[in-house]
C-alpha atoms as a PDB file:
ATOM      1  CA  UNK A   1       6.301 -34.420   1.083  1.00  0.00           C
ATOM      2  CA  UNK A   2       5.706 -36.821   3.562  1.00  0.00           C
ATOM      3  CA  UNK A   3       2.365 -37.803   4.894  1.00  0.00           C
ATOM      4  CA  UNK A   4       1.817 -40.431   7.803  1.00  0.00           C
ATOM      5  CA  UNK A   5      -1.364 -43.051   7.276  1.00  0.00           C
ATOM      6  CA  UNK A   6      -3.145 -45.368   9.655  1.00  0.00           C
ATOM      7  CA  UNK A   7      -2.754 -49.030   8.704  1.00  0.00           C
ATOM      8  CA  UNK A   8      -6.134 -50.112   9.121  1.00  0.00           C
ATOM      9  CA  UNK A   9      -9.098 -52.532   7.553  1.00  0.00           C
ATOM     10  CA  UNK A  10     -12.024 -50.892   6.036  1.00  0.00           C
ATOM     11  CA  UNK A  11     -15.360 -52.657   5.719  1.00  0.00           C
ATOM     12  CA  UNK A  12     -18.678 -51.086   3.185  1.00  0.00           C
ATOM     13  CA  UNK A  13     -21.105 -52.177   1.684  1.00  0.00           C
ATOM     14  CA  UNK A  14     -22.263 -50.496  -1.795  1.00  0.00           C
ATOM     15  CA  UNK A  15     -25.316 -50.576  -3.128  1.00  0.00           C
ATOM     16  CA  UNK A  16     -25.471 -49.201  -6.589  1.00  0.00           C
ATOM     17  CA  UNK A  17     -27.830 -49.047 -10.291  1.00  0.00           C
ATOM     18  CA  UNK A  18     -26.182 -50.091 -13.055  1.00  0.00           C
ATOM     19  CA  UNK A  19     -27.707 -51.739 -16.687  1.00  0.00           C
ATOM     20  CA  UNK A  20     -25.060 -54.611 -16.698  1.00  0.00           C
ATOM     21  CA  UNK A  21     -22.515 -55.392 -14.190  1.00  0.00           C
ATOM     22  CA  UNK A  22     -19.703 -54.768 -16.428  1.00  0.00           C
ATOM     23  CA  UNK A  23     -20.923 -51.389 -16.344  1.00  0.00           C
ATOM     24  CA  UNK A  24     -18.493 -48.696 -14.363  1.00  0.00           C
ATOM     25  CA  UNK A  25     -19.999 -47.778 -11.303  1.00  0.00           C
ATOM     26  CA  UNK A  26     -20.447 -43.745 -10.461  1.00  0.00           C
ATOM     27  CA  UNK A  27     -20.755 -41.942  -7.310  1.00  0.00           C
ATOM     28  CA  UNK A  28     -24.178 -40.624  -8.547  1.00  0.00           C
ATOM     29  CA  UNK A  29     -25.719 -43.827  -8.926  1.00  0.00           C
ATOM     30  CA  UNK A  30     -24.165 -45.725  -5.945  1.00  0.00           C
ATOM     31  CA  UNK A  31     -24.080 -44.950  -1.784  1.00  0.00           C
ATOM     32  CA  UNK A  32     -21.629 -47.032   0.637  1.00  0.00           C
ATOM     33  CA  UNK A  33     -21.992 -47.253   4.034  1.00  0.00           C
ATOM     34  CA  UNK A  34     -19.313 -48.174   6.383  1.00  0.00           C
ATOM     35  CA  UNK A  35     -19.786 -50.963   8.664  1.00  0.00           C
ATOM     36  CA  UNK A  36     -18.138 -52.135  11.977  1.00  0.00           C
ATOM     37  CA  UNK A  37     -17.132 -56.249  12.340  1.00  0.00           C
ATOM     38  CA  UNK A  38     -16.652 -57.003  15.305  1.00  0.00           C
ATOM     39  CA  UNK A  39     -16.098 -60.795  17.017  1.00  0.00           C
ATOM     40  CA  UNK A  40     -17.734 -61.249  20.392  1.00  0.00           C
ATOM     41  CA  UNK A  41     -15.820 -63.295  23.166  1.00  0.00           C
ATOM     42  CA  UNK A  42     -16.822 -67.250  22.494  1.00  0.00           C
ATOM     43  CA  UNK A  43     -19.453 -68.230  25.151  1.00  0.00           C
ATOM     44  CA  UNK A  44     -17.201 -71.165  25.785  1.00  0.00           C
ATOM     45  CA  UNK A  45     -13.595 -70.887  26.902  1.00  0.00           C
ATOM     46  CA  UNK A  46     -10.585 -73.008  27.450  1.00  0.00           C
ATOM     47  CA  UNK A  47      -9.032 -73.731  30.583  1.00  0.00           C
ATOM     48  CA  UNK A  48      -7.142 -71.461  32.937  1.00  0.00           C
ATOM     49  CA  UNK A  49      -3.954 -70.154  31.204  1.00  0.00           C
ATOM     50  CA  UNK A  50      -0.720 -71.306  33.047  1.00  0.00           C
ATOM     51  CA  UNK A  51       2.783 -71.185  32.085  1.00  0.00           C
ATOM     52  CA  UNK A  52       6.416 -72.133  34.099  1.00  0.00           C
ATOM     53  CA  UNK A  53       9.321 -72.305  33.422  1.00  0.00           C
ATOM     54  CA  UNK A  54      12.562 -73.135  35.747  1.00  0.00           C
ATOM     55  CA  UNK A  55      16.467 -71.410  35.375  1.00  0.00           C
ATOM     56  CA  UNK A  56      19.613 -72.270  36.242  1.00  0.00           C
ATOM     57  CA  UNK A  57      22.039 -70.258  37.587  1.00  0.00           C
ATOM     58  CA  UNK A  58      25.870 -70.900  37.822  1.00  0.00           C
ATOM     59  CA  UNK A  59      27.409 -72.159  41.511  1.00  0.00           C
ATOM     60  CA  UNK A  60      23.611 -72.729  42.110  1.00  0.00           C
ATOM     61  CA  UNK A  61      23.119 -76.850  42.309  1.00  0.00           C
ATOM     62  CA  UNK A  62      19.195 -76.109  42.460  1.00  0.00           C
ATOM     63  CA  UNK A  63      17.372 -74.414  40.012  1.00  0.00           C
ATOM     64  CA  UNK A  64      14.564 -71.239  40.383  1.00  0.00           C
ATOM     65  CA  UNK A  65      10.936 -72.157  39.708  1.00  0.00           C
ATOM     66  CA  UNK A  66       8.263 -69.522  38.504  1.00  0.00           C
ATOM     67  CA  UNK A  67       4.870 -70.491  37.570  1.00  0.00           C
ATOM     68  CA  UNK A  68       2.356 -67.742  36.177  1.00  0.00           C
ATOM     69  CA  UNK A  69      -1.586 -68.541  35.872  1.00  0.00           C
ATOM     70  CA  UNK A  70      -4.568 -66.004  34.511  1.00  0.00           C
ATOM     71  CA  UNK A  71      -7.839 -67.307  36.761  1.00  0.00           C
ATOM     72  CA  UNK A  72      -9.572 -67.110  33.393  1.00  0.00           C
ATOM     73  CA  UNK A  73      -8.697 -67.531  29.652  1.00  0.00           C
ATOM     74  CA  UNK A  74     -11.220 -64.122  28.070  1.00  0.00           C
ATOM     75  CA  UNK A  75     -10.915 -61.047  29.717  1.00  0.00           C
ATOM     76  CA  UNK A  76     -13.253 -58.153  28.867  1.00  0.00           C
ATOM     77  CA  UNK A  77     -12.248 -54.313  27.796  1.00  0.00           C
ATOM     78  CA  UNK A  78     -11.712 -52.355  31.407  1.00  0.00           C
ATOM     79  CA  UNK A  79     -11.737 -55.583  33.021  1.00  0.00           C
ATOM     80  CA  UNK A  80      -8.755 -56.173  35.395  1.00  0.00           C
ATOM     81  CA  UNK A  81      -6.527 -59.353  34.971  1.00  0.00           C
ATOM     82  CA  UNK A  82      -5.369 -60.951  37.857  1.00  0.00           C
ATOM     83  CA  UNK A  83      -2.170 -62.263  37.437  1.00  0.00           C
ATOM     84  CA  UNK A  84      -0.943 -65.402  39.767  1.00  0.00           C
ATOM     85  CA  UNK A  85       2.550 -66.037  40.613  1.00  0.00           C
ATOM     86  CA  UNK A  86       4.564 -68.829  42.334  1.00  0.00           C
ATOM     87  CA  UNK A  87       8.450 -68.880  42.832  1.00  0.00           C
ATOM     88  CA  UNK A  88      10.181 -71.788  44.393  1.00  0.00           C
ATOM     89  CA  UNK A  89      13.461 -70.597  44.438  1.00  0.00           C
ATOM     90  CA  UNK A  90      15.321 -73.645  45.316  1.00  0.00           C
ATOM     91  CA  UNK A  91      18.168 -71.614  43.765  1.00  0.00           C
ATOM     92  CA  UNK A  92      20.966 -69.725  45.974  1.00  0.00           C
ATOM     93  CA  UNK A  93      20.348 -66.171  43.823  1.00  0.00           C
ATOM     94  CA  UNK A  94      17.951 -63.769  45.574  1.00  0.00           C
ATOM     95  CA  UNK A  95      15.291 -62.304  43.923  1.00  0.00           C
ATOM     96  CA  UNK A  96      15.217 -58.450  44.603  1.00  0.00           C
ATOM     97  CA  UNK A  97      11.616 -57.683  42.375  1.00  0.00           C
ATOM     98  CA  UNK A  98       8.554 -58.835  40.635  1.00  0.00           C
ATOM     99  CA  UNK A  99       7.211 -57.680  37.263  1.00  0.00           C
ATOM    100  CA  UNK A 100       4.157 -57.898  35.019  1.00  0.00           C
ATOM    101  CA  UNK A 101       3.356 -56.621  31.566  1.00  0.00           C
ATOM    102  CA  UNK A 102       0.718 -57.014  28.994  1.00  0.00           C
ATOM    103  CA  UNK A 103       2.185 -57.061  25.763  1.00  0.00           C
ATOM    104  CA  UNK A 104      -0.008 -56.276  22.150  1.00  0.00           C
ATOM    105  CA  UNK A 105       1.318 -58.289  19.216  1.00  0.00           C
ATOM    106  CA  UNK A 106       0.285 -56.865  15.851  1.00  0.00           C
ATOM    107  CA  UNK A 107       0.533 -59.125  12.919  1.00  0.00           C
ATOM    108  CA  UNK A 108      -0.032 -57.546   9.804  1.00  0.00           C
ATOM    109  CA  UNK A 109      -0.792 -60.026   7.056  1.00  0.00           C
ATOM    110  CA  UNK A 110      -2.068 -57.180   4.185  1.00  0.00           C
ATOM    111  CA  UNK A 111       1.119 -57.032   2.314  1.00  0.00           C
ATOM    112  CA  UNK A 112       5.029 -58.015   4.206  1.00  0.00           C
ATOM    113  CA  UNK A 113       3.783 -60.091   6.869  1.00  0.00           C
ATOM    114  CA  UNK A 114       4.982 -57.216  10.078  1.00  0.00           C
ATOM    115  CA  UNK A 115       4.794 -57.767  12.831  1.00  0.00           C
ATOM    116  CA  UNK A 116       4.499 -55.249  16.042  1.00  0.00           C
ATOM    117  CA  UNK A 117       4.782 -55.607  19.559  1.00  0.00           C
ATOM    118  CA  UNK A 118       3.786 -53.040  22.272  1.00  0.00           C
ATOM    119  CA  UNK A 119       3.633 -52.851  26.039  1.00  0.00           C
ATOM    120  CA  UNK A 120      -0.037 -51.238  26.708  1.00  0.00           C
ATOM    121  CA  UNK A 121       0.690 -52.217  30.797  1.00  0.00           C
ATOM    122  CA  UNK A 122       2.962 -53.003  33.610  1.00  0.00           C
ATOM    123  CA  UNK A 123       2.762 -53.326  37.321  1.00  0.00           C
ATOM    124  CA  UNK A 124       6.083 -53.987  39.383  1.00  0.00           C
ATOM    125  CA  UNK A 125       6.548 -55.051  43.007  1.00  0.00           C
ATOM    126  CA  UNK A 126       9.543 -54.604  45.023  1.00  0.00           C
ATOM    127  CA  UNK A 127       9.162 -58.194  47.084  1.00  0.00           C
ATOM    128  CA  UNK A 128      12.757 -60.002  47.816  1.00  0.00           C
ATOM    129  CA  UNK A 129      12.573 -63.276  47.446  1.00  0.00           C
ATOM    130  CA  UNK A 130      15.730 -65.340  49.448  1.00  0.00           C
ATOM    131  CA  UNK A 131      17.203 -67.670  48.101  1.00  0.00           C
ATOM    132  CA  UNK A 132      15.842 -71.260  49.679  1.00  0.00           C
ATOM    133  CA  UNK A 133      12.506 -69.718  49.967  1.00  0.00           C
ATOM    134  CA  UNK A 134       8.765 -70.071  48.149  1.00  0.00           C
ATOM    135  CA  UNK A 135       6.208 -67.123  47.315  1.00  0.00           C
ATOM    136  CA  UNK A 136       3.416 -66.492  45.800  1.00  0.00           C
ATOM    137  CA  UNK A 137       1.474 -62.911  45.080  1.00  0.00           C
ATOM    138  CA  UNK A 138      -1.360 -61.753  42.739  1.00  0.00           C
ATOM    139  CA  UNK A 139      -1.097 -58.891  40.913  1.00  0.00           C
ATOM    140  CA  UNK A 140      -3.734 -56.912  39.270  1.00  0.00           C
ATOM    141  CA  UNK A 141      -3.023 -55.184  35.945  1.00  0.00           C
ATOM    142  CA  UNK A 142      -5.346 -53.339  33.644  1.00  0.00           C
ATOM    143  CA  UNK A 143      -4.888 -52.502  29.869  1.00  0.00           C
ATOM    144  CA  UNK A 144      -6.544 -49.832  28.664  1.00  0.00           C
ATOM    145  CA  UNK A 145      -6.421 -47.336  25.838  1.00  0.00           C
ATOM    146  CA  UNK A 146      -6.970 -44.161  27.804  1.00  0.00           C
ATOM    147  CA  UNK A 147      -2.599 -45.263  29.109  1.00  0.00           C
ATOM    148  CA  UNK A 148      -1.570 -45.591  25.766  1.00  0.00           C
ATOM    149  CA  UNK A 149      -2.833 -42.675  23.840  1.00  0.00           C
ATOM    150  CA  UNK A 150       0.317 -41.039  23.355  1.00  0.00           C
ATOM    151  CA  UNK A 151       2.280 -44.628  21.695  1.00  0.00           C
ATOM    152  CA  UNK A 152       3.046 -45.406  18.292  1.00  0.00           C
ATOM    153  CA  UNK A 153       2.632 -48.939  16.884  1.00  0.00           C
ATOM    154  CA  UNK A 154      -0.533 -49.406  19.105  1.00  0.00           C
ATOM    155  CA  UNK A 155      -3.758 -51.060  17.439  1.00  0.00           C
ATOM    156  CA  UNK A 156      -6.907 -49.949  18.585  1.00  0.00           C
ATOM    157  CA  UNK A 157     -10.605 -51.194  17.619  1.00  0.00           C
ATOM    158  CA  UNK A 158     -12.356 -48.849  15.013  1.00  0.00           C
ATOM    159  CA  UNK A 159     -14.374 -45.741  15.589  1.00  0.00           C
ATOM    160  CA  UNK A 160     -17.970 -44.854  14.591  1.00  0.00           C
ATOM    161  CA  UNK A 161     -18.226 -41.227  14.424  1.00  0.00           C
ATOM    162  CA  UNK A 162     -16.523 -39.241  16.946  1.00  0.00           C
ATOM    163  CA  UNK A 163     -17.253 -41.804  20.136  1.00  0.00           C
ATOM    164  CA  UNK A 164     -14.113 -42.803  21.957  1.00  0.00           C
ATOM    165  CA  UNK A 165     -12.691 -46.400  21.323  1.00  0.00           C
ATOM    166  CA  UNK A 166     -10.457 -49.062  22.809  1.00  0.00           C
ATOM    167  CA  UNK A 167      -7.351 -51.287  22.230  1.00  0.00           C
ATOM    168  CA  UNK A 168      -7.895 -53.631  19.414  1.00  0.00           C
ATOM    169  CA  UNK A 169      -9.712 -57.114  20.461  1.00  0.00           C
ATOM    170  CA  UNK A 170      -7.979 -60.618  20.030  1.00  0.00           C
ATOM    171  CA  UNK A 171      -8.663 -61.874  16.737  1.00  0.00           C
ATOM    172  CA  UNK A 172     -10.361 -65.489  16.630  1.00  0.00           C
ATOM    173  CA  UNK A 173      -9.262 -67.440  13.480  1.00  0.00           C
ATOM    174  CA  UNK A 174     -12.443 -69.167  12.693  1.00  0.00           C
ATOM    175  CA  UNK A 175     -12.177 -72.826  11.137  1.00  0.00           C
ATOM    176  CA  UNK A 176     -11.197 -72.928   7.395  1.00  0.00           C
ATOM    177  CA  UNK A 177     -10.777 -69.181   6.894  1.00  0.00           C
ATOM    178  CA  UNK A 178      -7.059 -67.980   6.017  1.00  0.00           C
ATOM    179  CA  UNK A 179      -5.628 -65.059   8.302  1.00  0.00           C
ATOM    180  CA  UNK A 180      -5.242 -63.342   5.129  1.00  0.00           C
ATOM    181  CA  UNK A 181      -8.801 -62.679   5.258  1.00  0.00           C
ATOM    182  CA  UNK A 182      -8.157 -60.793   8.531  1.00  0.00           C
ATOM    183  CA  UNK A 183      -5.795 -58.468   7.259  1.00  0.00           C
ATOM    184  CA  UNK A 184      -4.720 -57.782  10.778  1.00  0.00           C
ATOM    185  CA  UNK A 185      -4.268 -60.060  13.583  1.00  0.00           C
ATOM    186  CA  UNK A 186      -3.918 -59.083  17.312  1.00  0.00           C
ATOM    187  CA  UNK A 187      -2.818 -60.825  19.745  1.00  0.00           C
ATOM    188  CA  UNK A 188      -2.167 -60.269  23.954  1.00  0.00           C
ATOM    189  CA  UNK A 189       0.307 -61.735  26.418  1.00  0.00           C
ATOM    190  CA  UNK A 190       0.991 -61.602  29.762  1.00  0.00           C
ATOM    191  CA  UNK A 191       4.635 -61.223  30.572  1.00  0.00           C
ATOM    192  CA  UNK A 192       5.365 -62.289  34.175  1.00  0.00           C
ATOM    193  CA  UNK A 193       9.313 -61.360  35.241  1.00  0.00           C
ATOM    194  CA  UNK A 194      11.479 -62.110  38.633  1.00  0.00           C
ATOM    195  CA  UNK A 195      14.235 -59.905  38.831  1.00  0.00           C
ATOM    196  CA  UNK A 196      17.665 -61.417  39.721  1.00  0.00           C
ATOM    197  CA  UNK A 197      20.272 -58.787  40.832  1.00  0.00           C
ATOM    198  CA  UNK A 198      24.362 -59.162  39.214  1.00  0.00           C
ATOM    199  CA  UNK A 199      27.598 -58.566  41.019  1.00  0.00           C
ATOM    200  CA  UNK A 200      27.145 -55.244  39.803  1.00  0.00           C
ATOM    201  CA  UNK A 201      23.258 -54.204  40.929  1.00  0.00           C
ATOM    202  CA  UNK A 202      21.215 -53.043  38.115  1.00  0.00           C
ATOM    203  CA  UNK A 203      23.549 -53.075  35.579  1.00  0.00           C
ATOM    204  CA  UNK A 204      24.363 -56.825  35.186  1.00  0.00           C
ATOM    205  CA  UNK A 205      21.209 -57.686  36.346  1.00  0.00           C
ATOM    206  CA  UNK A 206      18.925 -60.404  34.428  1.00  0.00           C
ATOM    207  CA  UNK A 207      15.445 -61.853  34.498  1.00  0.00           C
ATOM    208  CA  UNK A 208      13.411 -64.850  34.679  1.00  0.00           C
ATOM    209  CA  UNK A 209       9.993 -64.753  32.145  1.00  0.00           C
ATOM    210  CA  UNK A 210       7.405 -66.661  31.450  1.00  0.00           C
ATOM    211  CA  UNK A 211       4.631 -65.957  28.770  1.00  0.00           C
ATOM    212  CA  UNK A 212       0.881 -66.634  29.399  1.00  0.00           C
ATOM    213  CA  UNK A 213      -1.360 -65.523  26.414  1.00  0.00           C
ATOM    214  CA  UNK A 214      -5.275 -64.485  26.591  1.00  0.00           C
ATOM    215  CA  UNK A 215      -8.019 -63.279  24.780  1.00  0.00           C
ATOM    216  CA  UNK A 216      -9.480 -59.339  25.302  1.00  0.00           C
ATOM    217  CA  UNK A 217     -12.217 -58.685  23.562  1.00  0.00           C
ATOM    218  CA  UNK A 218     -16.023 -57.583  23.514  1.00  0.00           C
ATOM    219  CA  UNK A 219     -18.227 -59.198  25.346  1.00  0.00           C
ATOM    220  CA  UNK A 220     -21.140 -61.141  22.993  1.00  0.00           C
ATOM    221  CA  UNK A 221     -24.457 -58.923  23.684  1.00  0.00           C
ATOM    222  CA  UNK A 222     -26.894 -61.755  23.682  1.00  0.00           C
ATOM    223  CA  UNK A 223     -24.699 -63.922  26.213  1.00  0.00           C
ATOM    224  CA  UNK A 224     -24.907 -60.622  28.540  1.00  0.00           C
ATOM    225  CA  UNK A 225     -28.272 -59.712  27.832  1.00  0.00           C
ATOM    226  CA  UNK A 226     -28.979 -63.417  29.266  1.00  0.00           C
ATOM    227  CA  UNK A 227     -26.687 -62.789  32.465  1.00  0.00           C
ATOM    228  CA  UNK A 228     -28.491 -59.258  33.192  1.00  0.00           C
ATOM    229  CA  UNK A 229     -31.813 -61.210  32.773  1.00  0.00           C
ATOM    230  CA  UNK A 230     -31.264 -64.104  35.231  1.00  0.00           C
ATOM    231  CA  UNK A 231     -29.856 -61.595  37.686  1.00  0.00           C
ATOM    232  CA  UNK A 232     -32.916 -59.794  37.342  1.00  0.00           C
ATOM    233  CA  UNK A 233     -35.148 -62.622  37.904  1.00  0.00           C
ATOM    234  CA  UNK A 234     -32.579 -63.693  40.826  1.00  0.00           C
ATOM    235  CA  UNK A 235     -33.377 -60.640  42.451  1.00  0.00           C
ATOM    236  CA  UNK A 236     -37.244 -61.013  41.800  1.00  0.00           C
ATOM    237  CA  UNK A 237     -37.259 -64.243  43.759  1.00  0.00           C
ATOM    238  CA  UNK A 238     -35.160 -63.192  46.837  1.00  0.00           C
ATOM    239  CA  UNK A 239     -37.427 -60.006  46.869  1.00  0.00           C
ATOM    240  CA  UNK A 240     -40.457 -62.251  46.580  1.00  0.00           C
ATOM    241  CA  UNK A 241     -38.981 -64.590  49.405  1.00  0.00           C
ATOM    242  CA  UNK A 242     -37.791 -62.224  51.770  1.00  0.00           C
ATOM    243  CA  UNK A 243     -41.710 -59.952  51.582  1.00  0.00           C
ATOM    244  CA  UNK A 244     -43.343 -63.770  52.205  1.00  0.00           C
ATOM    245  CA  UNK A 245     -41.060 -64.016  55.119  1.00  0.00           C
ATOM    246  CA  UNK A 246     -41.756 -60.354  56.736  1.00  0.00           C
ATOM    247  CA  UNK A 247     -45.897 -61.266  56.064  1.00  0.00           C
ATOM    248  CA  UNK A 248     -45.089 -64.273  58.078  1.00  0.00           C
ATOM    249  CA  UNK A 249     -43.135 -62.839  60.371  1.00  0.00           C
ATOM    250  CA  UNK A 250     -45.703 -59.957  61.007  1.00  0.00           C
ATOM    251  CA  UNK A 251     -48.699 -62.123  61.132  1.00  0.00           C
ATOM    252  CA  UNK A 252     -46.925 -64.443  63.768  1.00  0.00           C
ATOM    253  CA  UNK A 253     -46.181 -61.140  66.074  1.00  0.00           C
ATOM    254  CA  UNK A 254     -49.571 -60.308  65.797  1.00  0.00           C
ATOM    255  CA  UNK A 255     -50.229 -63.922  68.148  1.00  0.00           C
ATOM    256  CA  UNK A 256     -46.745 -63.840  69.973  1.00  0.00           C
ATOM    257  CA  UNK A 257     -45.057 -60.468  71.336  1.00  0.00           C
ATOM    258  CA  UNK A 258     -41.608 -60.280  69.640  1.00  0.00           C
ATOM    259  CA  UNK A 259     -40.123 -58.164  67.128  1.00  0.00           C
ATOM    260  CA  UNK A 260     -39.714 -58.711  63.462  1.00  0.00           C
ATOM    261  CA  UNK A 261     -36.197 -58.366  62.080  1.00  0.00           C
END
């Protein structure tokens, strides 16, 4: 009989009543209670994640440049990623089509070292490129769980209870712990492709990729609870200004017949 199981990492903590600890624990004198870790996105990040990468092409004296750039390095759950991209094609191929991807690398460290890697998004455009020619576009792509419910091999964050959840978050190696520790290490990329077209169209065609990785995770609840609260008070002020500036305003048309805005 064959039975399919989730790979996953459990965390509880057990409380329990015992005489000595080398005691064996029962059920009836012990309660666990399972717990959710979660890593928040740092508050600092690194710079602007950029990749490029040029290709040479036979009977072509010049090669093809493609850069790819992310305008940030930590991108939040449901929050789009705007993907930059710049081709010099100083080649004499065409390019007939752009293509992006986020890709979800699964590294699982438990017991064989696996290692899994998913597209959870993808966003093409059909922009032609000549050969001789520079361009640059930004596309917008957004991974989310609700596209991927029906793929295998996908890792998602836990669930509490029945409430809905999302793809896994970037794991964060912290300084001096081992990944073994983690159990299971995520990872996300953004794959940025030019498509080159072969003598024989789609069939002999080939690509030019570069790889630009980032973080997705959770944003860190005191960090945002800050940000709400100086948008708040933001607000306050330009409320406060703009009701000093009507009382002025009014008081002055009291003296002078205009209007008030």
């Amino acid at each position: 009989m064959f039975s399919l199981q989730f790979c996953s990492v459990d965390f509880e903590v057990l409380a329990f009543c015992v005489n000595n600890l080398e005691e064996k624990i029962h059920k009836r004198s012990s309660v666990r209670l399972t717990i959710r870790k979660i890593q928040f996105a740092p508050d600092q990040t690194g710079q602007k994640p950029t990749a490029h990468t040029s290709k040479h092409f036979v009977m072509s004296d010049q090669p093809l440049h493609l850069t790819a750039s992310l305008n940030k390095e930590v991108f939040y759950h449901g929050e789009p990623i705007s993907v930059n991209i710049e081709v010099n094609n100083s080649s004499k191929k065409d390019v007939k089509g752009i293509k992006v991807s986020v890709e979800q690398s699964t590294n699982v460290v438990l017991y064989s070292n696996d290692k899994y890697t998913e597209q959870v998004a993808v966003e093409e455009a059909n922009d032609q490129i000549a050969a001789g020619s520079k361009f640059s576009k930004t596309l917008n792509i957004l991974p989310l769980m609700a596209n991927n419910r029906e793929k295998h091999g996908i890792a998602i964050d836990g669930r509490i209870k029945q409430e809905d959840t999302n793809l896994a978050s970037s794991t964060i190696l912290m300084e001096g712990t081992t990944k073994e520790v983690q159990g299971i290490l995520v990872s996300y990329t953004v794959k940025a492709s030019v498509i080159i077209p072969g003598l024989l169209g789609d069939i002999t065609a080939s690509d030019v990729t570069v790889e630009v990785p980032f973080l997705l995770m959770h944003p860190n609840p005191e960090t945002q609870k800050m940000t709400t609260s100086l948008l708040r008070m933001t607000q306050r002020l330009h409320q406060r200004i703009q009701k000093m500036m009507n009382d002025r305003c009014h008081t002055l048309s009291s003296h002078v017949d205009f209007t008030c805005l």
